[in-house]
N, C-alpha and C. Protein backbone atom coordinates (compact mmCIF):
# COMPACT_ATOMS: atom_id res chain seq x y z
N UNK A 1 -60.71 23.31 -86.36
CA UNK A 1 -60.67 22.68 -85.04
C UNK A 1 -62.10 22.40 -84.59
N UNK A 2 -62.50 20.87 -84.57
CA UNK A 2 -63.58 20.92 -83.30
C UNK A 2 -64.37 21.68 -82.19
N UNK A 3 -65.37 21.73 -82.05
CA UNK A 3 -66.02 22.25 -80.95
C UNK A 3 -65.53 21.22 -79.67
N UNK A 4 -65.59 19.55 -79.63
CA UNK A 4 -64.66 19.59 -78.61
C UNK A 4 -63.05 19.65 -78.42
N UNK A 5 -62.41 19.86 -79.21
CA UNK A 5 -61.25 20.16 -79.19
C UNK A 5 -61.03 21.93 -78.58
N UNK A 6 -61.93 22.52 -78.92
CA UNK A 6 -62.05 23.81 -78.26
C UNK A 6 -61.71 23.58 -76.88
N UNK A 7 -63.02 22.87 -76.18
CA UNK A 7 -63.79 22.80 -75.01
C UNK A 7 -62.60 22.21 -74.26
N UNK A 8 -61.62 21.28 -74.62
CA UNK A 8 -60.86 20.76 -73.85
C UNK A 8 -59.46 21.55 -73.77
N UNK A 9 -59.16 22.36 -75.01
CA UNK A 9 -58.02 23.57 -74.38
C UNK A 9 -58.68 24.90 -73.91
N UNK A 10 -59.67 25.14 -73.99
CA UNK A 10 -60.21 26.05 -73.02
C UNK A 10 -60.43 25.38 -71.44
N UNK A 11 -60.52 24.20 -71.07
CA UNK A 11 -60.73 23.63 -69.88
C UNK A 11 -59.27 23.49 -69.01
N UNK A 12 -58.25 23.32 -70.17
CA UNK A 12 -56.83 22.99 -69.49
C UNK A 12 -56.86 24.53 -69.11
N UNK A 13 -56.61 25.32 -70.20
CA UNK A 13 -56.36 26.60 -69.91
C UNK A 13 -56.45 27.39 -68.62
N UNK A 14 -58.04 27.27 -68.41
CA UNK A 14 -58.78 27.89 -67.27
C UNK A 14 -58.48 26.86 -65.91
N UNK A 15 -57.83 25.77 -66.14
CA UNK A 15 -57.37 24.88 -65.00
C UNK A 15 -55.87 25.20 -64.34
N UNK A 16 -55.21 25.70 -65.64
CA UNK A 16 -54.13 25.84 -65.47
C UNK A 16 -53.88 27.46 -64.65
N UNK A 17 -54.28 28.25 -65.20
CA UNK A 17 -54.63 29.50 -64.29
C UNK A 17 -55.16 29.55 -63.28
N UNK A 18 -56.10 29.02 -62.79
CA UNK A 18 -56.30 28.67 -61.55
C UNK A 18 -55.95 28.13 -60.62
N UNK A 19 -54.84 26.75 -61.03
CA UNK A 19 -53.91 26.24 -60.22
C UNK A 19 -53.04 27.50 -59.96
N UNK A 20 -52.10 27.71 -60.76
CA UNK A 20 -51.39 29.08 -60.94
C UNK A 20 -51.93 30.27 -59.72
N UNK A 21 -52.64 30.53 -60.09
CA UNK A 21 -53.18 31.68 -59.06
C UNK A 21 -53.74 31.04 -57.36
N UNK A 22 -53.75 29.92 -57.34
CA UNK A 22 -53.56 29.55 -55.95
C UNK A 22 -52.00 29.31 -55.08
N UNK A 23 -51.51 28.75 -56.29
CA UNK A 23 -49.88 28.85 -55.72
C UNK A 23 -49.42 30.10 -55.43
N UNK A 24 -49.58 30.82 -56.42
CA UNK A 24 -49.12 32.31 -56.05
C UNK A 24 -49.94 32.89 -54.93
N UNK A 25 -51.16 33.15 -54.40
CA UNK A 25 -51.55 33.06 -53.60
C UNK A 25 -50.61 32.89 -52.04
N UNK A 26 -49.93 31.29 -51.72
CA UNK A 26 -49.51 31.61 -51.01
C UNK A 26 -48.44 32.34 -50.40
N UNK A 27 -48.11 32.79 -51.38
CA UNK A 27 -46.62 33.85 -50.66
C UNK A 27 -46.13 35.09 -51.79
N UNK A 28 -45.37 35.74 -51.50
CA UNK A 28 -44.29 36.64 -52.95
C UNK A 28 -43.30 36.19 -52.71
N UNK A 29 -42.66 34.76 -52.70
CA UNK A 29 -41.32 34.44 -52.82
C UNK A 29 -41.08 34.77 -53.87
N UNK A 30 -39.28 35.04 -53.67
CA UNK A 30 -38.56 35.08 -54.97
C UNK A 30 -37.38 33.89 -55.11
N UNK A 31 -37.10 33.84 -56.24
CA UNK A 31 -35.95 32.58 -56.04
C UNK A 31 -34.83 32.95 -56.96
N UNK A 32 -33.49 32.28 -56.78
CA UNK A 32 -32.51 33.02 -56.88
C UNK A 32 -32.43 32.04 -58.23
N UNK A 33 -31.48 32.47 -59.49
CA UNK A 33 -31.61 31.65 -60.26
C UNK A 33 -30.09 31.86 -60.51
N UNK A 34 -29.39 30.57 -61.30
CA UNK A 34 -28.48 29.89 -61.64
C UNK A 34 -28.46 29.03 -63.12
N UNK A 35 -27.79 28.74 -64.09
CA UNK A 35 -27.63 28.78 -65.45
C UNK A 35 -28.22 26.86 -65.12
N UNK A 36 -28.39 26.15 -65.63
CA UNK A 36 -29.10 25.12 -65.45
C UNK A 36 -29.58 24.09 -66.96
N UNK A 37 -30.11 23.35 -66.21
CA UNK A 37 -30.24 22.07 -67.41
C UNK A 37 -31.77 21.71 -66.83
N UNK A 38 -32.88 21.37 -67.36
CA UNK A 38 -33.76 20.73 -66.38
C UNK A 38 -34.32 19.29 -67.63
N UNK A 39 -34.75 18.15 -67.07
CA UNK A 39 -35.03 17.11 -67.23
C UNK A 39 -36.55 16.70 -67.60
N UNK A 40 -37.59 16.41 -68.66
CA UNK A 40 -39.00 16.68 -68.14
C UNK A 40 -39.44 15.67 -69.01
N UNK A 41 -40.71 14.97 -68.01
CA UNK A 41 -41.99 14.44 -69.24
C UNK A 41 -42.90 14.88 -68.70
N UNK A 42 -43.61 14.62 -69.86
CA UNK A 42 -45.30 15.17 -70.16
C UNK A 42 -46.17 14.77 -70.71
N UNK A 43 -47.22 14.42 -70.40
CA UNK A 43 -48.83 13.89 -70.93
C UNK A 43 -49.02 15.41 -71.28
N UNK A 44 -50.62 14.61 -72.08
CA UNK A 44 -51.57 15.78 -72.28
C UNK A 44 -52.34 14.94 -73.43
N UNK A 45 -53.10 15.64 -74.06
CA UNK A 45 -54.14 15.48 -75.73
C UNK A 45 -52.80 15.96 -76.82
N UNK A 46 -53.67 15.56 -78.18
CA UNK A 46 -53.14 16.39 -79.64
C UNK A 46 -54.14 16.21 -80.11
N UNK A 47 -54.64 17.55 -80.71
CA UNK A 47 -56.04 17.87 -81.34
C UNK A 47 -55.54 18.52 -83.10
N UNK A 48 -56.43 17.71 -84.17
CA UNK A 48 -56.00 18.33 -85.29
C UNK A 48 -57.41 18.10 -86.21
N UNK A 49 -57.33 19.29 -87.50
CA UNK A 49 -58.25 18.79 -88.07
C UNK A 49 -58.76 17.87 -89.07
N UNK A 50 -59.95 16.91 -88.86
CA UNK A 50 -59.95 16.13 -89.89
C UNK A 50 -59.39 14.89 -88.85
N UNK A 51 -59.34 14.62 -87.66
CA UNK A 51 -58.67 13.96 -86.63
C UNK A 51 -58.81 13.12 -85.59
N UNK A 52 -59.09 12.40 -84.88
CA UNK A 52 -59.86 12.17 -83.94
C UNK A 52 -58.54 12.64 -82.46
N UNK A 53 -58.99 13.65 -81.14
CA UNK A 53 -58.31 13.66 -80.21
C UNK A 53 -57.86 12.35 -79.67
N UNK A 54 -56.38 12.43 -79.82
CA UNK A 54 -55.99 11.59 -78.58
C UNK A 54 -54.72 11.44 -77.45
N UNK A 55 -54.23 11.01 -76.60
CA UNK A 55 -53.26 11.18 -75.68
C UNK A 55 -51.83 11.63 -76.87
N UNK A 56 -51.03 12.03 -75.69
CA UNK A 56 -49.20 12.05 -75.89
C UNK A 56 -48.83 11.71 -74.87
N UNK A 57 -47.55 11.23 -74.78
CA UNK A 57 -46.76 11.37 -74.35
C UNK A 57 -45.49 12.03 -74.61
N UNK A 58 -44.73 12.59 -74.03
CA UNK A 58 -43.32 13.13 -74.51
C UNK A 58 -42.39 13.57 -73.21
N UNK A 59 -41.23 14.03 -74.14
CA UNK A 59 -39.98 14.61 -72.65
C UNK A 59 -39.02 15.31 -73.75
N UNK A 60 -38.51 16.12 -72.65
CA UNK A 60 -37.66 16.41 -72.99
C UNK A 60 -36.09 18.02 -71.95
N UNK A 61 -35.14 18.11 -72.77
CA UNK A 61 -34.35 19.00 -71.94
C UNK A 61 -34.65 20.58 -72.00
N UNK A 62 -34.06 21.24 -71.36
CA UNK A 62 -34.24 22.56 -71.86
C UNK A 62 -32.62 22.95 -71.06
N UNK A 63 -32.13 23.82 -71.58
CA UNK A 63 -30.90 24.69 -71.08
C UNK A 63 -31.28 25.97 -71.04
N UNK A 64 -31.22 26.71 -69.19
CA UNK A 64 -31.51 27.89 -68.90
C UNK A 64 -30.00 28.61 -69.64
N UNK A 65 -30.13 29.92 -70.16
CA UNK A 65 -29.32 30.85 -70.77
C UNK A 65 -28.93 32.01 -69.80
N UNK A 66 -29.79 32.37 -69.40
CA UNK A 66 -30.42 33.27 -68.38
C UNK A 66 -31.35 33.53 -67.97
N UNK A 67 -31.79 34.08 -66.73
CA UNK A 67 -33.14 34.36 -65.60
C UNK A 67 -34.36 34.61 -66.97
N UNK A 68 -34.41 34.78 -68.24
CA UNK A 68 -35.43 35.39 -69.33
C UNK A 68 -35.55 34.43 -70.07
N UNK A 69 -34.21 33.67 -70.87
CA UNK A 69 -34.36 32.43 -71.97
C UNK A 69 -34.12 31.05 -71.52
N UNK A 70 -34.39 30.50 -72.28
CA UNK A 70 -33.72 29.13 -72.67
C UNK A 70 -34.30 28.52 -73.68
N UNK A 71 -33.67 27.29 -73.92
CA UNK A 71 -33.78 26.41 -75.16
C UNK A 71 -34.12 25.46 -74.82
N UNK A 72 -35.09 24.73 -75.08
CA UNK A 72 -35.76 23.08 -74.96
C UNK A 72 -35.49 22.59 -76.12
N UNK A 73 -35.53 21.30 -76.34
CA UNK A 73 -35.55 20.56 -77.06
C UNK A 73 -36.48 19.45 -76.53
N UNK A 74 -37.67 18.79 -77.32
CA UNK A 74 -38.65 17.64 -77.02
C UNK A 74 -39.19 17.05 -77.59
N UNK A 75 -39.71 15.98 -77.38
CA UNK A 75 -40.37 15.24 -78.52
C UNK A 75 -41.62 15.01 -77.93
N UNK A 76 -42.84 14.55 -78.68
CA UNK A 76 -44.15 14.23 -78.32
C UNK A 76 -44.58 13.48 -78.91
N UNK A 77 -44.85 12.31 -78.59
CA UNK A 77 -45.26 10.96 -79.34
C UNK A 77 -47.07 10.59 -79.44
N UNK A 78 -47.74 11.21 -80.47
CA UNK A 78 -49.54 10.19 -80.18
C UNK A 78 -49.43 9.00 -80.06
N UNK A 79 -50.26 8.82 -78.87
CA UNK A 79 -50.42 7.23 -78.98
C UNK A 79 -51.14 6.34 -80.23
N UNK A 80 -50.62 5.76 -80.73
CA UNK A 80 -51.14 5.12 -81.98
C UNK A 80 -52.85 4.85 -82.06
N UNK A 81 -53.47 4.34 -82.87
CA UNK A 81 -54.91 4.22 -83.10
C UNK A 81 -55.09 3.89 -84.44
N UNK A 82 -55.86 2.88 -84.87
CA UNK A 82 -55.79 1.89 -86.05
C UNK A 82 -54.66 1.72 -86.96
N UNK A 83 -53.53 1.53 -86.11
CA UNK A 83 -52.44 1.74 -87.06
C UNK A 83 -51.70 3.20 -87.59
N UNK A 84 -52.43 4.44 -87.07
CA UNK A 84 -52.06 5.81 -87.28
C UNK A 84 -50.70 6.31 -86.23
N UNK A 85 -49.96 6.83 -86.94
CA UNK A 85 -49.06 6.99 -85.41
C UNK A 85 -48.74 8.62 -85.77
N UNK A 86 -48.05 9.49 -84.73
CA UNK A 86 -47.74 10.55 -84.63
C UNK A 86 -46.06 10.73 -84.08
N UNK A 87 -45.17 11.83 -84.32
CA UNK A 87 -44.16 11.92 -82.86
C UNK A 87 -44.24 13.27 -83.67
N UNK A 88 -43.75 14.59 -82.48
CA UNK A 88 -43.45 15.54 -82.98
C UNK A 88 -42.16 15.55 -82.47
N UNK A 89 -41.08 16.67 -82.85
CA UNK A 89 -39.99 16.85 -82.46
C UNK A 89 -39.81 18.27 -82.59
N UNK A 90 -39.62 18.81 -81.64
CA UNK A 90 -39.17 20.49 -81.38
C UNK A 90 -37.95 20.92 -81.14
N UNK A 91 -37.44 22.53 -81.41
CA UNK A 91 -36.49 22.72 -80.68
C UNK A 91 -36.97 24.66 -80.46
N UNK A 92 -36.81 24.95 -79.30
CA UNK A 92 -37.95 26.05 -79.26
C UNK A 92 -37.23 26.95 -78.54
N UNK A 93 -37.16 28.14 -78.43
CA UNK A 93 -36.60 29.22 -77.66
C UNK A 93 -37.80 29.69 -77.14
N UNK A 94 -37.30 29.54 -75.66
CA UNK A 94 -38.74 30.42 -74.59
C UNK A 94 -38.24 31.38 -73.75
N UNK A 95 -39.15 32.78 -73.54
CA UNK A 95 -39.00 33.64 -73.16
C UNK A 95 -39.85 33.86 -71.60
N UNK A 96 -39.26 33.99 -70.66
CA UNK A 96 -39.94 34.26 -69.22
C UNK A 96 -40.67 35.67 -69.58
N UNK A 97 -42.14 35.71 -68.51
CA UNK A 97 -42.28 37.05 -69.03
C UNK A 97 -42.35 38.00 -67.82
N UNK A 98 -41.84 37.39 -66.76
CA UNK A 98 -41.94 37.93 -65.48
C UNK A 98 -40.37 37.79 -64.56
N UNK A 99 -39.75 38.33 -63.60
CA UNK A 99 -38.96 38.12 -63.35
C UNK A 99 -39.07 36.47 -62.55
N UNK A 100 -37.94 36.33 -61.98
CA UNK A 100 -37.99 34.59 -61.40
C UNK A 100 -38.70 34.95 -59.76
N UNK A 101 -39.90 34.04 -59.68
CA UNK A 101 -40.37 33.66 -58.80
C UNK A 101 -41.51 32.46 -58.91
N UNK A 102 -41.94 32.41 -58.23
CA UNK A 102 -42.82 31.22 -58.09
C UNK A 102 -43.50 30.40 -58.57
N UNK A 103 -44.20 31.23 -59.64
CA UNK A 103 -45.10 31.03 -60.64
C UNK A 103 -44.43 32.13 -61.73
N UNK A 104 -44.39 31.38 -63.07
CA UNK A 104 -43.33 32.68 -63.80
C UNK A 104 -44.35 32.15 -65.37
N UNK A 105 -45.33 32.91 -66.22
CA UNK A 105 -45.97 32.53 -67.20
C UNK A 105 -44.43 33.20 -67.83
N UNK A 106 -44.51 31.74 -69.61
CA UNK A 106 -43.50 32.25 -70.37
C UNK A 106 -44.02 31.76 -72.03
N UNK A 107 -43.08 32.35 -73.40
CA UNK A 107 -43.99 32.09 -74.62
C UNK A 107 -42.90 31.80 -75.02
N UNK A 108 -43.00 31.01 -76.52
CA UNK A 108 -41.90 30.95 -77.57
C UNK A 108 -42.16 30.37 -78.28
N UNK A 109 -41.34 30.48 -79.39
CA UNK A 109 -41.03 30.08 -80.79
C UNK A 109 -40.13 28.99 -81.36
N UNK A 110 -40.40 28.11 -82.04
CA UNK A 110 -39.27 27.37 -82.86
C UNK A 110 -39.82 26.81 -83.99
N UNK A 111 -38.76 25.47 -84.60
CA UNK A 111 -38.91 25.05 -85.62
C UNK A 111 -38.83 23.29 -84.96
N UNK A 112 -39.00 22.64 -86.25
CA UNK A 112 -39.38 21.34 -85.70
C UNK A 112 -40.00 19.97 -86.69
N UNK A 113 -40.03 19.10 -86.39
CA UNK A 113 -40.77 18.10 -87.60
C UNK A 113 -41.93 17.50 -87.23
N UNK A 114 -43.04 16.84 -88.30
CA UNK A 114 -43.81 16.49 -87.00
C UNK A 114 -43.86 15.12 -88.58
N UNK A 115 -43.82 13.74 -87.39
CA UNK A 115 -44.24 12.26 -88.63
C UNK A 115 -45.16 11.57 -88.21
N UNK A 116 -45.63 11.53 -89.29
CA UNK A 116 -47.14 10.77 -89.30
C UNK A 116 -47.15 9.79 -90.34
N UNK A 117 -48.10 8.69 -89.09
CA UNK A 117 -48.03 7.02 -90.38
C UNK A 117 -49.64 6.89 -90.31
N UNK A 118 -49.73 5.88 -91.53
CA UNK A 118 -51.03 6.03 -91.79
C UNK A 118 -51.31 4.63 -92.69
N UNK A 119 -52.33 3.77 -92.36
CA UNK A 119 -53.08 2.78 -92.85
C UNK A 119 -54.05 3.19 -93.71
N UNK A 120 -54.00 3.68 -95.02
CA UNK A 120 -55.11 3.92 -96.09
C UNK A 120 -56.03 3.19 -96.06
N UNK A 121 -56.46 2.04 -95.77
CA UNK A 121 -57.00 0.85 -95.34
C UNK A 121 -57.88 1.35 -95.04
N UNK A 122 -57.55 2.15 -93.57
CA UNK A 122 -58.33 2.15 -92.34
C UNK A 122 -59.64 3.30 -93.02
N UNK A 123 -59.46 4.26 -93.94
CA UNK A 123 -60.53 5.42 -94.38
C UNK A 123 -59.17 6.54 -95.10
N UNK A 124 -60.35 7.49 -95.39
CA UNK A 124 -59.37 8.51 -96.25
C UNK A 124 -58.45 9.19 -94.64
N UNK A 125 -58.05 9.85 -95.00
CA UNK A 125 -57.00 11.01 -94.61
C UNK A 125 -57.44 12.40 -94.92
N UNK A 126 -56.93 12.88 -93.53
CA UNK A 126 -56.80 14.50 -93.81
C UNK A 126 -56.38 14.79 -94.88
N UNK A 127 -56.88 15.76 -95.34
CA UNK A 127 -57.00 16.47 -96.99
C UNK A 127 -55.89 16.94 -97.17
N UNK A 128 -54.92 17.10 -96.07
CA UNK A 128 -53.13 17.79 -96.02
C UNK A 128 -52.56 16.51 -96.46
N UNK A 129 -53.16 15.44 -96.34
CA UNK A 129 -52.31 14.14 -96.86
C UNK A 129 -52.85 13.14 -97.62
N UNK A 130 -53.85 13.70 -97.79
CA UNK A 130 -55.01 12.57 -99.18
C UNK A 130 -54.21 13.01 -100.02
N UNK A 131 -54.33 14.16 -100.34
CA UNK A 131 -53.67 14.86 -101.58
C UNK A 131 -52.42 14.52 -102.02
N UNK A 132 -51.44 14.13 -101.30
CA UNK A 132 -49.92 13.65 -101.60
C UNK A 132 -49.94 12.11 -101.87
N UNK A 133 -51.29 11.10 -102.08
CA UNK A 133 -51.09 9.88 -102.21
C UNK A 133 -51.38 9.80 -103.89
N UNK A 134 -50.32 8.86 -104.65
CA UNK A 134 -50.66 8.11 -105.65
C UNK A 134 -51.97 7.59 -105.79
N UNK A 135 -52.87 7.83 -106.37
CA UNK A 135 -53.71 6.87 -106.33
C UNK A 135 -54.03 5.48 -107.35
N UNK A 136 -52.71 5.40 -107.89
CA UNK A 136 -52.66 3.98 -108.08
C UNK A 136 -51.42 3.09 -107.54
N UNK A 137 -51.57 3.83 -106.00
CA UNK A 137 -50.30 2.69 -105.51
C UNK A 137 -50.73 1.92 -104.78
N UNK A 138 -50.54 0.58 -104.78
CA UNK A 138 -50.44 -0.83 -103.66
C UNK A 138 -50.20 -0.42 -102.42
N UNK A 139 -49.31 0.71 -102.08
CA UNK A 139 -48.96 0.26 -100.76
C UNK A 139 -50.40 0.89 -99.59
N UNK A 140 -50.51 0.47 -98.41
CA UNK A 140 -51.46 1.24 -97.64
C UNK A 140 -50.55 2.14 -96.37
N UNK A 141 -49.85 1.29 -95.99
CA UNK A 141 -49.04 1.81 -95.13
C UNK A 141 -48.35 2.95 -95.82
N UNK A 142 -48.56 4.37 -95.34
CA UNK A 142 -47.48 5.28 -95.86
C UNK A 142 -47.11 6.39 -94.72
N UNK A 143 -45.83 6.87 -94.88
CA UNK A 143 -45.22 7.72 -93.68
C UNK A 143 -44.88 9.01 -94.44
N UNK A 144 -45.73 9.99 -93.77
CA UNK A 144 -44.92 11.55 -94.18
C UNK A 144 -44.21 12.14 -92.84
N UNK A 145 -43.08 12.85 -93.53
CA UNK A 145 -42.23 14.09 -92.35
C UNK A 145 -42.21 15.07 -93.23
N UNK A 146 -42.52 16.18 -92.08
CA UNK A 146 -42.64 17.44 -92.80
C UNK A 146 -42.22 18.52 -91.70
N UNK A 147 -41.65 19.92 -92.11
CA UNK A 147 -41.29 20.69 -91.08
C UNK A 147 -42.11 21.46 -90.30
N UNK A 148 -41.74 21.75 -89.11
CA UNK A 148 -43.08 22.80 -88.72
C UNK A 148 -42.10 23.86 -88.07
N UNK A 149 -43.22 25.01 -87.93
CA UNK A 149 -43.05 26.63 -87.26
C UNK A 149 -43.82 26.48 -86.03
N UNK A 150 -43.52 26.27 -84.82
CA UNK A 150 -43.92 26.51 -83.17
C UNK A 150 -43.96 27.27 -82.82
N UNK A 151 -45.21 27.53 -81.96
CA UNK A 151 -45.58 28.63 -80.85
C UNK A 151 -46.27 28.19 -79.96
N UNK A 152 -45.76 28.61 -78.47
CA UNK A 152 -46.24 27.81 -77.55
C UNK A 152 -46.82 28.69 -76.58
N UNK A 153 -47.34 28.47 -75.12
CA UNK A 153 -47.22 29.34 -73.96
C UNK A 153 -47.78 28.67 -72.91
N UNK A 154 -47.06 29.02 -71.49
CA UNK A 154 -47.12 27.99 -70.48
C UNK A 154 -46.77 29.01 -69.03
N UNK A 155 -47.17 28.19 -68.29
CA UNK A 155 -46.72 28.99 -66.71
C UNK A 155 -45.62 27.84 -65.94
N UNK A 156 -44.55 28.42 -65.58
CA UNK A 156 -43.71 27.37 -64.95
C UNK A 156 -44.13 27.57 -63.11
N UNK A 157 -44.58 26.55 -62.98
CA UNK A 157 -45.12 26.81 -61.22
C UNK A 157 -43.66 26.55 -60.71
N UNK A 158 -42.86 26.59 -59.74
CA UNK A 158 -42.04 25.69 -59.13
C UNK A 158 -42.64 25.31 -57.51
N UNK A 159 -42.08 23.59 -57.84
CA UNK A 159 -43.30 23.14 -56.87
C UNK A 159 -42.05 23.03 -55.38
N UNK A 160 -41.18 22.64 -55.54
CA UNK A 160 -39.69 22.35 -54.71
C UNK A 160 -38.66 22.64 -55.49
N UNK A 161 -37.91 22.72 -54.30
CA UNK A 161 -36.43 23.50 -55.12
C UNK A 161 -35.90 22.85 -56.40
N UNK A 162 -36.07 21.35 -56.79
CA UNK A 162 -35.64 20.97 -57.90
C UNK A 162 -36.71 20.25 -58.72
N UNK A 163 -38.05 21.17 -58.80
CA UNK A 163 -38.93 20.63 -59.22
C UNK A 163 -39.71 21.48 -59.47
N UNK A 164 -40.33 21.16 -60.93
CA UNK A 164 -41.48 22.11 -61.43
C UNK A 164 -42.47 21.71 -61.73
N UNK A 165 -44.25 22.56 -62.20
CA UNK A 165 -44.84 21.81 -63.14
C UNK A 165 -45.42 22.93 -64.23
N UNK A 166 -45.11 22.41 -65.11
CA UNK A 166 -45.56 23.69 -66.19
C UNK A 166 -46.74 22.86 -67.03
N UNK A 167 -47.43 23.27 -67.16
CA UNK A 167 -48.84 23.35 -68.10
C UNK A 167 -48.71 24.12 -69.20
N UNK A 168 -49.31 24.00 -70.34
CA UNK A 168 -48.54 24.29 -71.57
C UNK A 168 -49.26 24.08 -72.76
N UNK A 169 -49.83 24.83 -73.56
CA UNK A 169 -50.46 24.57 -74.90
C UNK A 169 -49.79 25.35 -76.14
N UNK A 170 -49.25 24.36 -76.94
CA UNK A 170 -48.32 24.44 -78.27
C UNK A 170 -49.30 24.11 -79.76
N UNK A 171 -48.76 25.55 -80.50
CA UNK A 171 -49.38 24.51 -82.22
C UNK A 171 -48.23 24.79 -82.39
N UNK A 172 -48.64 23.72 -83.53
CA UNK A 172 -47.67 23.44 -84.52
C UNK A 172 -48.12 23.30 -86.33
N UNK A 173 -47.38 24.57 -86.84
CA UNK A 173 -47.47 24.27 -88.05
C UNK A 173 -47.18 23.75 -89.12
N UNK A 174 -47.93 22.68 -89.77
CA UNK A 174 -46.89 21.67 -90.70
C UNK A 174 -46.84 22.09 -91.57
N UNK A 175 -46.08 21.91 -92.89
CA UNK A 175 -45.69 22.20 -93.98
C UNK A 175 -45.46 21.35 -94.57
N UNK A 176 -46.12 21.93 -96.30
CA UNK A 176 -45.53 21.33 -97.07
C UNK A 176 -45.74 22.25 -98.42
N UNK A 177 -45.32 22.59 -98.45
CA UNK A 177 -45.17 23.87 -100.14
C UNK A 177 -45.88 24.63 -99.33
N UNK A 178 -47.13 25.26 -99.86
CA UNK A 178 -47.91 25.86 -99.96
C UNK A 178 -49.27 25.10 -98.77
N UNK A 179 -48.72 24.03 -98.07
CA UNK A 179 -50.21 23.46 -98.04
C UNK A 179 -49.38 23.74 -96.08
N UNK A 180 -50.55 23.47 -95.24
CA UNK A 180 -50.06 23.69 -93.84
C UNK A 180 -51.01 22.88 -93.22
N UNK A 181 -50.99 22.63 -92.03
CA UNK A 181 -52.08 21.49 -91.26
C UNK A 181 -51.18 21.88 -89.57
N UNK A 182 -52.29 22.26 -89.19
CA UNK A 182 -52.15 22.38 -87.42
C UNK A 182 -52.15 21.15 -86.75
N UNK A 183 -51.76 20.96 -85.77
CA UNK A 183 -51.38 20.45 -84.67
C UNK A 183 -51.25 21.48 -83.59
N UNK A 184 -52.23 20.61 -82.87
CA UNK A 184 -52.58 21.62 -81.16
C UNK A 184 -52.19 20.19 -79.82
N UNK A 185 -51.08 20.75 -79.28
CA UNK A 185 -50.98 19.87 -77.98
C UNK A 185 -51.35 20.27 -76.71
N UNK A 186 -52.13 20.18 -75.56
CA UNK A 186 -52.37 20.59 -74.63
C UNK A 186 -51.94 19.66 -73.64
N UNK A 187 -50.64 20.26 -72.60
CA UNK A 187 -49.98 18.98 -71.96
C UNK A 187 -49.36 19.49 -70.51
N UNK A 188 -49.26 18.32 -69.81
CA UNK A 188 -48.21 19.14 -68.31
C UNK A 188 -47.20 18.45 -68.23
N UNK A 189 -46.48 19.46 -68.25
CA UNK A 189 -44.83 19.18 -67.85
C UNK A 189 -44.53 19.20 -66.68
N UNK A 190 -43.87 18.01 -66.20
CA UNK A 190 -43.21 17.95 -64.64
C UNK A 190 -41.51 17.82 -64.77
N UNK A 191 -40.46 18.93 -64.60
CA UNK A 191 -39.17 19.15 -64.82
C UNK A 191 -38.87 19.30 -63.69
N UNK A 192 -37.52 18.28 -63.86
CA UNK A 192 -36.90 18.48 -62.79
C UNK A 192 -35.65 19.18 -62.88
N UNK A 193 -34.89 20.15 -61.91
CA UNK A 193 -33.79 20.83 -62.47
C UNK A 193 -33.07 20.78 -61.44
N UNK A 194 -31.69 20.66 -62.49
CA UNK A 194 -30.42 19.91 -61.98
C UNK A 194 -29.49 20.83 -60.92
N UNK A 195 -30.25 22.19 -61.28
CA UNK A 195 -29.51 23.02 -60.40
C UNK A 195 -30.25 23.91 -58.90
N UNK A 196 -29.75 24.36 -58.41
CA UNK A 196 -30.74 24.44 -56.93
C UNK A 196 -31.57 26.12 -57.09
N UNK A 197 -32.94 25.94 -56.51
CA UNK A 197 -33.68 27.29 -57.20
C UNK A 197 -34.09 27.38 -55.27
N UNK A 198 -33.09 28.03 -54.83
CA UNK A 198 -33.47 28.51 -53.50
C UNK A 198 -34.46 29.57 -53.56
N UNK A 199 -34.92 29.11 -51.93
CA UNK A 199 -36.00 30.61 -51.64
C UNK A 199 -35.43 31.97 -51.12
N UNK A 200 -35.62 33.10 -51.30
CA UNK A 200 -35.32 34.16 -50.95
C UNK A 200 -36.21 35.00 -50.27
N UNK A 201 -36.68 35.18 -49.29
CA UNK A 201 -37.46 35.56 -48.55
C UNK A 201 -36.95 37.06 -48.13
């Protein structure tokens, strides 16, 4: 990883905690919770090595289980650049690590794919994917999918009763035999949820 690829998830990081700790700040509400669906997109960077940083976009659902789990499912798309493209696709189990209130930090795990296109044209390739090219083939354009292992961690603020914003930095590990290549997303999620998260005072 980069020295600025560092600098910029250490910057979200320390941004994101600090937002965090001002919200909480104003009060110890608690909020009552209910089994739920919530709705979300999200910007942010994807930082990898051998890479140049650049935007995402993505969205996606999550289904609350109970006041501790749920399940997301999302995708995250790089914005293209000389013809290079990215999308990841997750499906992740996250764990609250605090009971439900205001500001609630949470972590988790899943599995997932991540595809990448690529113009040989344009220069070599990361060494996770130089290595898998023919080198006596015609084509330049070539597309790999490969699986990955996720780990994420994030603080869910809730900003209004059917509205959140979670901040959030995920890798992702790709695969392929023996060979692996990171992917780091640093992104904010704004979810909206379908079910009502009253205050309890």
């Amino acid at each position: 990883m980069t020295r600025s690829s560092v600098l910029v998830i250490g910057g979200f990081v320390v941004a994101s905690f600090a937002f965090a700790s001002a919200v909480a700040a104003q009060g110890p509400t608690d909020h009552q919770w209910s089994h739920g669906t919530t709705l979300s997109a999200s910007a942010g960077a994807a930082m990898a090595p051998s890479a140049d940083t650049r935007a995402t976009l993505g969205g996606g659902f999550s289904w609350e289980i109970n006041h501790r789990f749920s399940v997301e499912g999302a995708g995250n798309w790089l914005v293209p650049r000389s013809d290079d493209h990215g999308f990841a696709a997750d499906l992740t189990a996250l764990f609250n690590l605090t009971r439900p209130t205001r500001v609630v930090p949470y972590v988790g795990g899943g599995v997932g794919l991540y595809i990448a296109s690529f113009d040989t044209a344009n220069g070599p390739l990361p060494a996770f994917y130089q290595k898998r090219l023919s080198q006596d083939s015609p084509v330049t354009h070539r597309t790999f999918t490969d699986p990955t292992f996720v780990i994420t961690g994030g603080i869910d603020i809730l900003a209004k009763t059917h509205l959140s914003i979670r901040p959030n930095v995920s890798a992702k590990l790709v695969t392929d035999g023996s060979s692996t290549y990171w992917v780091t997303i640093a992104q904010v999620n704004v979810a909206y949820h379908f079910e009502l998260h009253e205050t309890v005072r």
